[in-house]
Every structure is written in C-alpha cells, then in structure tokens.
Protein backbone atom coordinates (compact mmCIF):
# COMPACT_ATOMS: atom_id res chain seq x y z
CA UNK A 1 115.07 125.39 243.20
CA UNK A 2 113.05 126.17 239.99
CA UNK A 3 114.18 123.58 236.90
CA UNK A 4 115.61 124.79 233.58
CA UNK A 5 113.53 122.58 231.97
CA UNK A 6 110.41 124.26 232.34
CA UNK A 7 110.73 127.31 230.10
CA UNK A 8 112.09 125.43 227.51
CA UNK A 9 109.04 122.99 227.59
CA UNK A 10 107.12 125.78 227.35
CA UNK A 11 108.81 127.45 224.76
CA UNK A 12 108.26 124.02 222.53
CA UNK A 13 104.84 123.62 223.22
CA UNK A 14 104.03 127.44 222.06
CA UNK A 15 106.52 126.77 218.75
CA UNK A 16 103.81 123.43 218.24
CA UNK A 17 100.83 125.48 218.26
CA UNK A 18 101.97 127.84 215.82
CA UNK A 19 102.94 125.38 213.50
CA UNK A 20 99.46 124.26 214.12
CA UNK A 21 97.96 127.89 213.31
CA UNK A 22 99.90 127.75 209.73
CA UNK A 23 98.77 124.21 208.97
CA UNK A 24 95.40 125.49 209.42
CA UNK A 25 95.87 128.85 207.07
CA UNK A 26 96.71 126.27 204.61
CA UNK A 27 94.09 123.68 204.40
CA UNK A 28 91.78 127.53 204.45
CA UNK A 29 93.32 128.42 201.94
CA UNK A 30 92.75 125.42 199.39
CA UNK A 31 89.11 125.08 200.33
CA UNK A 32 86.98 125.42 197.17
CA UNK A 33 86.19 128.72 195.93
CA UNK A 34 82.38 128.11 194.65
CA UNK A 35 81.44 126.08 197.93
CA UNK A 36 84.04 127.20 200.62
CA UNK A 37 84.62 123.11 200.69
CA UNK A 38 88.07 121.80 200.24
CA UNK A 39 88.91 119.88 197.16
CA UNK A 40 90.11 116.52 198.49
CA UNK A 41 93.00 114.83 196.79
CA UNK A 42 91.43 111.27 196.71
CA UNK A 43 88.34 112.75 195.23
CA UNK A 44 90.62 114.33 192.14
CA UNK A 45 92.31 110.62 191.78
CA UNK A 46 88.75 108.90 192.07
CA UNK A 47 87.21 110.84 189.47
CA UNK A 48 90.25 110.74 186.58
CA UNK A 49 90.48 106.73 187.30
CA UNK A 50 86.47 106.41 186.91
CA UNK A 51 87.12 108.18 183.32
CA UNK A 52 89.78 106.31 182.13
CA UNK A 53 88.01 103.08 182.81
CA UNK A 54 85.18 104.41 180.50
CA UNK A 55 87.66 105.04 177.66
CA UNK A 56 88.85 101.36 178.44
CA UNK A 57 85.53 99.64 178.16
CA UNK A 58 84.96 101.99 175.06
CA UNK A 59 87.94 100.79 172.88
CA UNK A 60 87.86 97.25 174.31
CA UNK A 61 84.35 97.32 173.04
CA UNK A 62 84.93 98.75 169.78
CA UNK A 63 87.54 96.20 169.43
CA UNK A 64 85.45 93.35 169.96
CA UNK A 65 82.89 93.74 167.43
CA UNK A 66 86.17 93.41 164.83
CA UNK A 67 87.56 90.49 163.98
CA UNK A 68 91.02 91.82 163.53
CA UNK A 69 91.28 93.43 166.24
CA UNK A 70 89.91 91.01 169.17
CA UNK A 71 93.42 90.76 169.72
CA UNK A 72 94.49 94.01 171.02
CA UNK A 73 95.05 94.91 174.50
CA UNK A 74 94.27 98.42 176.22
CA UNK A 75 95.64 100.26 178.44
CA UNK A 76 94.50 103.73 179.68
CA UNK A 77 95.85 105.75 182.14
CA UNK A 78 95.34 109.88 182.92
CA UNK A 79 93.62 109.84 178.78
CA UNK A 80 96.71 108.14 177.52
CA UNK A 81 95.89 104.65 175.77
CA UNK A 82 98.24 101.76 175.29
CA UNK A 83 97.83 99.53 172.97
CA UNK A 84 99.40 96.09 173.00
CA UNK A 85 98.64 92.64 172.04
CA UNK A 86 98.58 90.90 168.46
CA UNK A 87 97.15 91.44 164.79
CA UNK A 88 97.98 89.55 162.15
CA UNK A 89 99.15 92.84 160.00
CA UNK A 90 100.29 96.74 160.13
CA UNK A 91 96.45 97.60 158.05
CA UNK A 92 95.08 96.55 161.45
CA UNK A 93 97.07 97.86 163.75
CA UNK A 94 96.47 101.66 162.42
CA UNK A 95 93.12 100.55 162.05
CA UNK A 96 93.09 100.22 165.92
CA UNK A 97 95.28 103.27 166.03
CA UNK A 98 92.70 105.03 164.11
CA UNK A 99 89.62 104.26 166.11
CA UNK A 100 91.66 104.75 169.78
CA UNK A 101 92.30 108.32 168.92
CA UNK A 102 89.18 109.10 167.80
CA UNK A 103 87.51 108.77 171.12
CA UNK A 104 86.93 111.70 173.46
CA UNK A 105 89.23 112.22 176.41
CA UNK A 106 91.90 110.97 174.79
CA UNK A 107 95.28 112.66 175.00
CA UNK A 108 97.25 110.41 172.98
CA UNK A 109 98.13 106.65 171.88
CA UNK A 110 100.88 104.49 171.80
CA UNK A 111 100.94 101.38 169.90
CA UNK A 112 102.81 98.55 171.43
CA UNK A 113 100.65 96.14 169.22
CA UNK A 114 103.07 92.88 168.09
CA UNK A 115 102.17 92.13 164.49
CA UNK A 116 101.88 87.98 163.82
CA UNK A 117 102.04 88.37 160.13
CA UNK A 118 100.80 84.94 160.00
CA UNK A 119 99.87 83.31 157.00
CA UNK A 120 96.58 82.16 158.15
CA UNK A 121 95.50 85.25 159.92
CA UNK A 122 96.37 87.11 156.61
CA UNK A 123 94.82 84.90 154.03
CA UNK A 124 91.83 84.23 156.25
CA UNK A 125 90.11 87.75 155.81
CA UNK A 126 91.20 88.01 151.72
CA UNK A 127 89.46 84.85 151.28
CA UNK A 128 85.94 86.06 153.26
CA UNK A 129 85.88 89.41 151.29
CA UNK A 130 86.74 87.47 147.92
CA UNK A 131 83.80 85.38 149.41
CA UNK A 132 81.42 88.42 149.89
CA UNK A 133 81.96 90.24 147.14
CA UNK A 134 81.40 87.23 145.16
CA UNK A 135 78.32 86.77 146.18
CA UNK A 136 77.32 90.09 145.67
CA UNK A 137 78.72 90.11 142.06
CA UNK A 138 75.97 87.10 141.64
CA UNK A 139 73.30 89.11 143.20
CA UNK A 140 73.85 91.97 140.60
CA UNK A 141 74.26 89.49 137.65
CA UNK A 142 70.31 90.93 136.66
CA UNK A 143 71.41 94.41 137.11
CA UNK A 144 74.59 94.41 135.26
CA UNK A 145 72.80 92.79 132.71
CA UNK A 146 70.34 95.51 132.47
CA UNK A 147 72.84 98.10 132.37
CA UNK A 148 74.85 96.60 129.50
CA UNK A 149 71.24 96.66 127.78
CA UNK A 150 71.37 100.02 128.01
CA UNK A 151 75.02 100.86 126.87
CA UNK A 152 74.86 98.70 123.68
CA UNK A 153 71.47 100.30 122.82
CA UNK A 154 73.06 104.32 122.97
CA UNK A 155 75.71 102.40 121.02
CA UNK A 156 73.58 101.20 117.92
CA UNK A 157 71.79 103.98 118.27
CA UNK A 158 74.70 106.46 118.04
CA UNK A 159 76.14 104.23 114.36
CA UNK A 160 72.83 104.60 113.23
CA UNK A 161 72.69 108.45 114.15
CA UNK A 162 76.33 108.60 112.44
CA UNK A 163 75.52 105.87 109.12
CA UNK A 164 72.53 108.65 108.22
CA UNK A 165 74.75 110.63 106.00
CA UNK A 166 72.06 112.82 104.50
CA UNK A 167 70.97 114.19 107.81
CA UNK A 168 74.65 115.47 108.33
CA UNK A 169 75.26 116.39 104.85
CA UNK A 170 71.98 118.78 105.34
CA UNK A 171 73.10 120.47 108.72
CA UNK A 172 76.96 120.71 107.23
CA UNK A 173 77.28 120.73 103.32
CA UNK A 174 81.15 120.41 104.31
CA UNK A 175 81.92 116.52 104.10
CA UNK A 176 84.75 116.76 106.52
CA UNK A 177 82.52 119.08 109.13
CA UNK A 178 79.14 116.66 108.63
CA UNK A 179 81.35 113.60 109.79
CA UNK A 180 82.94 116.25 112.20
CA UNK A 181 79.57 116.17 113.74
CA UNK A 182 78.84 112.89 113.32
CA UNK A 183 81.69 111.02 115.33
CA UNK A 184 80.98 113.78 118.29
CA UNK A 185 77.33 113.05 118.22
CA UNK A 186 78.46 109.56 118.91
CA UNK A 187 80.72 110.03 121.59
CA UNK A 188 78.33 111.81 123.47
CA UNK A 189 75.28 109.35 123.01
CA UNK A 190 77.88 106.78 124.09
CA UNK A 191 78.47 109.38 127.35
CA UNK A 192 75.37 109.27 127.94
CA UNK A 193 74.48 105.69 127.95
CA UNK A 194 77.52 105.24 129.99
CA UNK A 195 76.34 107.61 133.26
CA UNK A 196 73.10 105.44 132.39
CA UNK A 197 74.18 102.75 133.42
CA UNK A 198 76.63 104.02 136.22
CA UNK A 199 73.06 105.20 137.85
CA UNK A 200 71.75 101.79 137.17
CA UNK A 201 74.63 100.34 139.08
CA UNK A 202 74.43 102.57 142.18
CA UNK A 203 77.76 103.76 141.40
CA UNK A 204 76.84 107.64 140.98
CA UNK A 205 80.28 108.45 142.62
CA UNK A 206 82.45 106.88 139.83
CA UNK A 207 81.05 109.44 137.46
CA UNK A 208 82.08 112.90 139.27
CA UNK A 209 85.41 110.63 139.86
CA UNK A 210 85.76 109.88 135.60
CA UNK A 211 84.92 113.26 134.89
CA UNK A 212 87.37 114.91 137.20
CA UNK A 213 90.05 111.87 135.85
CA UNK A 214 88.71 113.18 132.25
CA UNK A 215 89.48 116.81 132.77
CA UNK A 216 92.88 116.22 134.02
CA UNK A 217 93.58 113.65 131.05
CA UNK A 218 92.50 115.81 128.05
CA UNK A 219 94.19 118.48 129.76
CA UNK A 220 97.58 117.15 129.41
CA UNK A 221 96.77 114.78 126.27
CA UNK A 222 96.19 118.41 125.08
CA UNK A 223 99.49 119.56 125.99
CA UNK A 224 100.71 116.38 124.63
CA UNK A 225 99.24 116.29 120.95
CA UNK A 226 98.74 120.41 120.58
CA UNK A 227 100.67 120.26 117.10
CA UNK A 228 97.87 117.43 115.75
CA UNK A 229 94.99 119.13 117.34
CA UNK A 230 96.34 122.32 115.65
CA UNK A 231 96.91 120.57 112.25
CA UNK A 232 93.16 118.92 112.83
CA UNK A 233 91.52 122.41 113.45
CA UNK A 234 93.65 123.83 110.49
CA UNK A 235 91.58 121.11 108.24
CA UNK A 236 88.44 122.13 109.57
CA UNK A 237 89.06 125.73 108.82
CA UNK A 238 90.61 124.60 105.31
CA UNK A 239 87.90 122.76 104.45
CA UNK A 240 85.62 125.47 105.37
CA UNK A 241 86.83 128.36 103.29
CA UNK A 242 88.37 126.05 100.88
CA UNK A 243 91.25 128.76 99.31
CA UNK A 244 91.52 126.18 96.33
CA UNK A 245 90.43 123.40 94.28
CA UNK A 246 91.29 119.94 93.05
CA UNK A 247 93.31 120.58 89.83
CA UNK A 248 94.32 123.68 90.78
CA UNK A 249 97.77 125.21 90.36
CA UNK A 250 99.28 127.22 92.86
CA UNK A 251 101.99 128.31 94.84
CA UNK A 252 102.30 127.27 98.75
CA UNK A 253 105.42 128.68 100.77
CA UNK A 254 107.14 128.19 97.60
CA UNK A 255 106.33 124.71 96.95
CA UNK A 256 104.48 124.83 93.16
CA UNK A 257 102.25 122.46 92.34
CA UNK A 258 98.94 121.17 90.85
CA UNK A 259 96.29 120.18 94.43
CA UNK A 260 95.11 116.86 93.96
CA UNK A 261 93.36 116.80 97.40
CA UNK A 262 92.68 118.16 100.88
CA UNK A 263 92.84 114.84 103.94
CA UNK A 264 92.21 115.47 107.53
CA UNK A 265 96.17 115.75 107.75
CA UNK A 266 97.68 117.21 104.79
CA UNK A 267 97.31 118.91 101.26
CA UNK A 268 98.13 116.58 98.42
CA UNK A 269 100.32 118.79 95.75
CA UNK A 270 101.52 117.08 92.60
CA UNK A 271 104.44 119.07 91.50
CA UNK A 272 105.67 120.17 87.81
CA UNK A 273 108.21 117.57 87.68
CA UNK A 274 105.16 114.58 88.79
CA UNK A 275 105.85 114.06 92.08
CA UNK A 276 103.69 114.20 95.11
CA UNK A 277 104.10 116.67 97.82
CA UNK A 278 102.57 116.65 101.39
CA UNK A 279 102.20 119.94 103.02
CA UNK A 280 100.72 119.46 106.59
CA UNK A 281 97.27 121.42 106.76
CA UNK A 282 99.06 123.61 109.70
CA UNK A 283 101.28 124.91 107.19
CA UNK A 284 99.33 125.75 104.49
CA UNK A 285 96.74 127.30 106.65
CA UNK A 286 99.48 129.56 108.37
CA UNK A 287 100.98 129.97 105.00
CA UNK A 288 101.19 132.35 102.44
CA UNK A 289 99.26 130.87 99.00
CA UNK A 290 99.45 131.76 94.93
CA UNK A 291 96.75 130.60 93.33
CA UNK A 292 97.11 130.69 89.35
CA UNK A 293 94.07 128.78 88.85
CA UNK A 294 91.75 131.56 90.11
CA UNK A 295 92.04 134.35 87.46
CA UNK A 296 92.54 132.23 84.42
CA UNK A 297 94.55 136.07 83.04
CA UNK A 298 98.31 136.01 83.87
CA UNK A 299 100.59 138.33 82.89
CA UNK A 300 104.03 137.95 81.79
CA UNK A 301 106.96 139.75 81.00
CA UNK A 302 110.36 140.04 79.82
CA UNK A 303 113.30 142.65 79.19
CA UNK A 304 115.21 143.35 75.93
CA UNK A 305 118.14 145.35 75.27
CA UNK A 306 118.88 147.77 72.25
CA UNK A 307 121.97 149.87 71.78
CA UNK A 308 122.23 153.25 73.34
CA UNK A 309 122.06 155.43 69.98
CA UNK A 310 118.87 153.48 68.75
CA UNK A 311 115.34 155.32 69.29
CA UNK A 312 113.65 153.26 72.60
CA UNK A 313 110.44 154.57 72.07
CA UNK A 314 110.39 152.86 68.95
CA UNK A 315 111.56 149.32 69.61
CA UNK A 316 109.06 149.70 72.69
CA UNK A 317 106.57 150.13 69.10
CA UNK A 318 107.85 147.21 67.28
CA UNK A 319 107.92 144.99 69.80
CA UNK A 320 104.26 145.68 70.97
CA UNK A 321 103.67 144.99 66.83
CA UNK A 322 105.44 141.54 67.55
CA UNK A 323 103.05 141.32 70.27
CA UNK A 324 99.66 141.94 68.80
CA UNK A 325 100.32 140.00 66.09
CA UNK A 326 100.11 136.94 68.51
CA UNK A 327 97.04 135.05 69.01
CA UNK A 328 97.29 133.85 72.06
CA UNK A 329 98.26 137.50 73.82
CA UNK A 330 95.28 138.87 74.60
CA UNK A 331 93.93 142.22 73.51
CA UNK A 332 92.23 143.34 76.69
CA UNK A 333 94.01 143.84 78.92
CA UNK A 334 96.64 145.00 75.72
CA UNK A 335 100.56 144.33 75.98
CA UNK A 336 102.77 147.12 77.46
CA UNK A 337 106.35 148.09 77.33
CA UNK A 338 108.50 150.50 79.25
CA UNK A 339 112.13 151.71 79.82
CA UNK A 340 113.30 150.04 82.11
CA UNK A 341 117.26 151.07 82.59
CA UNK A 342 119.76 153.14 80.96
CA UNK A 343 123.52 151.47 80.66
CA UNK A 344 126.63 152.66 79.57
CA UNK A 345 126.28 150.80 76.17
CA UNK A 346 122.58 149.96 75.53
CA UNK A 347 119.05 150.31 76.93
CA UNK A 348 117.09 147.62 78.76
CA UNK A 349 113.06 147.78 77.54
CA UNK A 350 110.65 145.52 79.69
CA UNK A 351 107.81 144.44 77.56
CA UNK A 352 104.47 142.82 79.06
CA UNK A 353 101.42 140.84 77.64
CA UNK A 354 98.56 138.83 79.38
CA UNK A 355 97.20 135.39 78.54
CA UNK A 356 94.29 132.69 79.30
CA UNK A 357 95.76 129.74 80.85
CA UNK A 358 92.48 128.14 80.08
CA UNK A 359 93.71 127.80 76.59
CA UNK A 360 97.23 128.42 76.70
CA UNK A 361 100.68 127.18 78.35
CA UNK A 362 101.98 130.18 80.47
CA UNK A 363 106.06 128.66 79.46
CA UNK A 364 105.51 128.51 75.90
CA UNK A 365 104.05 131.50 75.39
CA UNK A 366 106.12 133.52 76.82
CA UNK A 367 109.28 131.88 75.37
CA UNK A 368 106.99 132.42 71.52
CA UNK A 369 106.74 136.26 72.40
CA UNK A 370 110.92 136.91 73.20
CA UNK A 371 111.32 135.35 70.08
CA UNK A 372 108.76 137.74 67.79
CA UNK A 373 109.84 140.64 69.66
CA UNK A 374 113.49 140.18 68.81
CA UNK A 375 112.74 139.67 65.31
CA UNK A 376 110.83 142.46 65.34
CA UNK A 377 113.64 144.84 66.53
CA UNK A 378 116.22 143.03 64.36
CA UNK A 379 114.05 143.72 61.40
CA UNK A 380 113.80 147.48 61.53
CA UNK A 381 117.43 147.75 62.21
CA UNK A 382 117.82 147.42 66.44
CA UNK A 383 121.34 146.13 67.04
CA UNK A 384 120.54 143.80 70.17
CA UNK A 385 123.58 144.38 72.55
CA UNK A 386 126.31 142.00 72.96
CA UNK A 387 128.70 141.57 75.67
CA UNK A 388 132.02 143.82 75.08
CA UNK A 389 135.65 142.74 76.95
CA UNK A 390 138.34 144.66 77.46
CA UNK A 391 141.81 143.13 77.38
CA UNK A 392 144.40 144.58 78.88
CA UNK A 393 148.44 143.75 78.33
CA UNK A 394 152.02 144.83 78.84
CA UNK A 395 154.19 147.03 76.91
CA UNK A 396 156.86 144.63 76.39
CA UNK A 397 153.70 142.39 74.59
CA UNK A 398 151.96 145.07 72.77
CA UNK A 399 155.19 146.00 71.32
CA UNK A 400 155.64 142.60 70.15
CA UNK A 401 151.88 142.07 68.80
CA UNK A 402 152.29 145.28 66.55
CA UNK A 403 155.36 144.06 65.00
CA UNK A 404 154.40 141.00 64.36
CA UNK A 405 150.98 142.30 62.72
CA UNK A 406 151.64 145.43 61.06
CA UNK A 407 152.91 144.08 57.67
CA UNK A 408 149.49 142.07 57.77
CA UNK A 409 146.51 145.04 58.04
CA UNK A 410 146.59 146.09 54.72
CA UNK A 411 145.88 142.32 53.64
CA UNK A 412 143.30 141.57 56.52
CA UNK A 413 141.47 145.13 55.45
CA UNK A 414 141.79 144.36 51.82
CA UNK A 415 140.13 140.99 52.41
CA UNK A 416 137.33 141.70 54.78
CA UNK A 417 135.95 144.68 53.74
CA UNK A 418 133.84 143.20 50.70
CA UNK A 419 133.24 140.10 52.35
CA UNK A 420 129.67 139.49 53.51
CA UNK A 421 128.35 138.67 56.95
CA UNK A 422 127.38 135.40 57.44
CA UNK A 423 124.00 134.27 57.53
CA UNK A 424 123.22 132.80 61.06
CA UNK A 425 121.74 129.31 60.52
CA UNK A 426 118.52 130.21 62.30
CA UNK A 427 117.52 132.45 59.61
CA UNK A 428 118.53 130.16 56.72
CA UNK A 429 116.25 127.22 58.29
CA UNK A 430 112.24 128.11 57.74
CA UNK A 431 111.49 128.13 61.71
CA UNK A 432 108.35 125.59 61.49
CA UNK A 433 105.89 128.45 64.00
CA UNK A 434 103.12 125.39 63.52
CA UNK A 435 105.61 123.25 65.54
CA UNK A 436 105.38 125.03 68.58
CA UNK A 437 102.29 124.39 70.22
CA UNK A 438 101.29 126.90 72.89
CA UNK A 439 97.89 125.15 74.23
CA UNK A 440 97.81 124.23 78.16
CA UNK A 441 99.98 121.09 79.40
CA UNK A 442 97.00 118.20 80.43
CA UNK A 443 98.79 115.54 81.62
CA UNK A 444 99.65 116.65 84.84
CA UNK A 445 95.44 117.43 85.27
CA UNK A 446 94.72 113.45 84.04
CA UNK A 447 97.05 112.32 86.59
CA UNK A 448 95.32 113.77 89.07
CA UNK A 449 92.05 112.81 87.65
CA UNK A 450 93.01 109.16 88.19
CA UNK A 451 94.75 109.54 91.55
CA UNK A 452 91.16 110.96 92.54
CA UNK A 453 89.13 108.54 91.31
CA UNK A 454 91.29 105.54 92.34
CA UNK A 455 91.07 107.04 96.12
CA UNK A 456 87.24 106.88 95.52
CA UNK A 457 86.19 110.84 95.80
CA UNK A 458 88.21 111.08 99.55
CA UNK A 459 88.84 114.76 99.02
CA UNK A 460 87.73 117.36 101.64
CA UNK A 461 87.37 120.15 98.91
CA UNK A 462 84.01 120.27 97.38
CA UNK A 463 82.33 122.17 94.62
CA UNK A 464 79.38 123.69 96.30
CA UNK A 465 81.24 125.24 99.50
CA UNK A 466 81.73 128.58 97.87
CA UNK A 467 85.60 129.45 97.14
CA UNK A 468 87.37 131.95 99.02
C-alpha cells in the first residue's frame, strides 16, 4: 500500500527549489552593473564608517590646535557631526560651529556644546590678547612715531600754505574766494598726510573703509545742513558778482536800506530809521534788488489837480517853469508833465523831474518841487481843487432851515459881498527857501563808515572785483 506522504514530500521539496531559483534571480539582479560583481552590504557600511572617522580626526584636530576649543567633543556619524562638550562662552561655540561645517562631507551639525561661562575661562583669553597686543603697540612705538612725523609736517605745511595771503589774493582777487581756497588747500594737504601715514602703519584697509564712511557722512550731513551750504554758495556767488557796494542804498525784497557789509552768512543793511538789518545771503541772492546807488539820476514825480474849466496844457507850462527854475532838477534829462486823468470836477496833471543824489536828498527835493509847482499854478490863476460834500436832509428839516434863515440872506449877502478873502498865513510869513536844505543826508554813510572800520575791513565786497 503506497503512503500519502510521498507526493506531498515531493510536492515540498519542488516548492523549495523554486524558492531557491527566485533567491538566485535576485542576488543576479543586484550584481554591479560596471563589473557584473555584486555590491556587498558590509562593503557599503565599511566604506561610509572609514569616512566619517576622517571627518572625526579632522575636527578633533582642528580643535586641538585652539585653546578654546580643546574642550569640545565630536561626534560623526553618516556626515552628520555632533558636537558636545564645554567652552567657556557662545563666541566659541559658533566658532566650533563655524569650522565643523566647513569641512567636506559634511551634511550638517548639531551643537550640543555646554557653555561654562566661567569667570576664569572668560577673563583668561581677554587678558592674553590685552597681553599681545600690548606688546605689539610697544613694538610699533618707532613707527607710530614716524607717522605722526609725517602728519604734523602736512599740517605746518598746510598753515603755512594758508598764512601766505598774497599767493591766494593773486590766484583769487575775491577775499572771500582766496580764503575759499585756502582752507580747502588745507584740508586736503592734511588728507594727504593722513593716508601717509595710514601706509606707514600697514593699515591700507582703514583708508578705502574712511572714505566709504566719508561718502556716506557728507552725504547725509548734506541732506542735513542743505539750507547753510546753500546760504554758503549764495556768498560765494555774491561775493563774486558783487550786485552792490558798501554805502550803497538799495532796495532788497522790500527791505530799504544803506549795505554796510557782505559776511559769509548774511548782508548787513542799515535801514533809514538806523537800525541794522540781516538778510541771509540765500535771500538776497534769490531776491529781487533796487539799487539807487548805481545811477546817481533818479527821477521823481508827483500829480496835481486843477479845475476842469482851467486850460491843462498850460498849468502842465507853469509848472515845468516852477521846475526849471530849480537848481537842483536837472536839465538833461529835462522835467516832463502829462495828463494824467479827467474827473468830474478837475483834472489830475503828473509832473516829473530828475536829480543827482550825489549832491542832493531825493525827499527834500521832491517835497521843494510840489511846493513851486503849486505856486506856480496859483499864481497865474489855477484854482487847485478842493474836496466838495453833498448833504442831504428831510423835508420836514429843510422846511424848518428856510424859515428860520430867510429873514437873514439879505444881511449875510449885504455883509459878505465886499468883504475880502483872507490871507492864508503861509503867504503872509516870508517862507525862508535858504532854510530848506536839499543836499544828501550823511549821517547814515558815517555810521557805516565807523561800523566798518571798528570790524577792521571784514567785508566780502571789494573795490576792484568789477560791479555787476
């Protein structure tokens, strides 16, 4: 009788070699591709451990030629580092940070590294570079020296470059542009002597580093002071076309005045009434300016009124007589007059006449000429016109006012109408014409003559820069 127990032995022994079959298909299949060779797993594990031991010994290395950092553990595994241990601060430990990473191979690190802070530990390296850099400080005592040599000789030689005022006055008749030049001849000599001794000093770095700092400092002390560098550069251009002189009267944004000087900030104005005035040199540059002083001719004029029926033409004729007859108007150019308006009741007549202001006082004169003009018309029979009202009232009042006055005319007409007119006062007093002296006001000019000498000559505007 055959046993059931064969067949399924056999059946289990052919399931056993197939599963042998596929084992084999698989170790084919992760043979290497280059060689045919499989890639064993121990080699793969052999290879990444011999790699991460060199990173060890690497750091560990590294770590034992610094002092700080003798303390620090490491730890690599598959490129990543540990780091554990002790330092004595958080500088060193990203200092060991720092140097782990930098390595090749090395995925990524992880710091684990207990800081001590410990006083000693802490104090300990302070003290040693105080130490060292002491001692280099002494070994450079001979150079230093040297290169303050050098800086205090660009320095005496940049006052005496500045003190030699005839050399500047030559290249820039202006006084305010010579010493202009001047201070920025010593600034630069003082630059100069400066990167001098930088280059002396080994310290060629520090100079692109204070020029860069430079840049970015003037750039926003420019932002900064832009309304006193404007004002500065308005007193360089001032000085430079020079639109007036000491003693001169003019007009400036409608501030009037006599100039006593021109600073590096402001024009000096002495006003009609004697007071000073400062005008910053921004101003006055950007301003709009009247100078009397230049054209010693001014013109003035005036207007006077004559009634509607008289002739204008002619009191236009006797006024200009008035006129003439003046010796201070001038004959060339000769006074004018025109008709000006036409009113209901008279007719206004502008008359004009020029003077020098060298030798007379603009006020005066013109107040002289109204006068011998209206005596002139008033002479030959010109009513001047005066001012007419109209008053206006109720019946109920009128009615009253013409009862109460009409038993009075005939005595108010009977007594006024041989009566003279008055003489005005005015005319009965001789007028005194040798009182009224029309020659130029000086004291306002001797004022300002000792203002200027007392400030010993410090006045930008000169003589010999041509006037614009």
């Amino acid at each position: 009788m055959n046993c059931p127990c064969k067949p399924l032995r056999r059946l289990t022994q052919a399931f056993t070699l197939l599963l042998a079959l596929l084992h084999g298909a698989v170790v084919w299949a992760e043979t290497d591709s280059t060689t045919g060779e499989a890639a064993p797993a121990a080699a793969i594990e052999a290879e990444a451990s011999e790699s991460d031991e060199k990173i060890r010994a690497r750091i560990e290395n590294i770590f034992a030629e610094l002092e700080p950092l003798r303390g620090v553990t490491v730890y690599v595994g598959e490129g990543v580092v540990i780091l554990g241990g002790e330092v004595a601060n958080e500088l060193a430990a990203q200092q060991a940070q720092r140097l782990a990473s930098r390595l090749a191979g090395v995925v990524t690190v992880t710091d684990e590294i207990s800081r001590t802070l410990a006083v000693a530990d802490n104090v300990r390296p302070v003290l040693d570079r105080l130490q060292t850099q002491t001692l280099n400080l002494v070994k450079a005592l001979p150079l230093i020296g040297l290169a303050l040599l050098v800086v205090a000789a660009f320095v005496l030689l940049g006052s005496l470059l500045t003190r030699w005022q005839a050399l500047w006055r030559r290249l820039a008749p202006n006084p305010f542009l010579a010493d202009l030049l001047a201070q920025a001849t010593r600034v630069v000599i003082l630059l100069l002597g400066i990167i001098l001794a930088l280059n002396l000093l080994g310290a060629a770095a520090v100079i692109t580093t204070l020029l860069g700092g430079a840049g970015v400092v003037g750039l926003a002390i420019g932002f900064a002071v832009r309304d006193t560098v404007e004002n500065y550069i308005s007193s360089v251009m001032l000085s430079l076309r020079q639109p007036f002189r000491a003693k001169d009267h003019v007009v400036i944004n409608d501030i009037e005045g006599i100039v006593v000087r021109l600073t590096s900030r402001a024009t000096i104005l002495m006003t009609l009434d004697g007071n000073h005035m400062r005008i910053p040199n921004a101003a006055v540059f950007k301003g709009i300016i009247l100078n009397y002083s230049t054209n010693p001719e001014r013109r003035f004029e005036f207007e006077l009124g004559v009634d509607a029926d008289d002739d204008p033409v002619a009191g236009m004729q006797a006024g200009l007589d008035a006129l003439r007859s003046l010796e201070f108007i001038l004959s060339d150019p000769e006074p004018d007059a025109l008709i000006n308006t036409v009113g209901d009741s008279n007719i206004v007549l502008t008359f004009y006449a020029w003077i020098d202001q060298r030798e007379t006082n603009f006020a005066k004169a013109r107040s002289l000429a109204i006068r011998a003009a209206m005596q002139a018309l008033d002479a030959q029979g010109f009513t001047l016109p005066e001012p007419i009202y109209r008053l206006r009232f109720d019946n109920a009042f009128n009615a009253a006012l013409l009862g109460a006055a009409g038993d009075q005319r005939g005595d108010i007409a009977a007594n006024t109408a041989g009566a003279d007119r008055p003489t005005p006062p005015a005319r009965a007093v001789a007028r005194g014409d040798d009182v009224l002296d029309v020659t130029p006001d000086k004291h306002l000019e001797q004022k300002v003559d000792a203002e200027l000498k007392s400030e010993g000559g410090n006045d930008l505007l000169n003589k010999n820069v041509p006037h614009e």
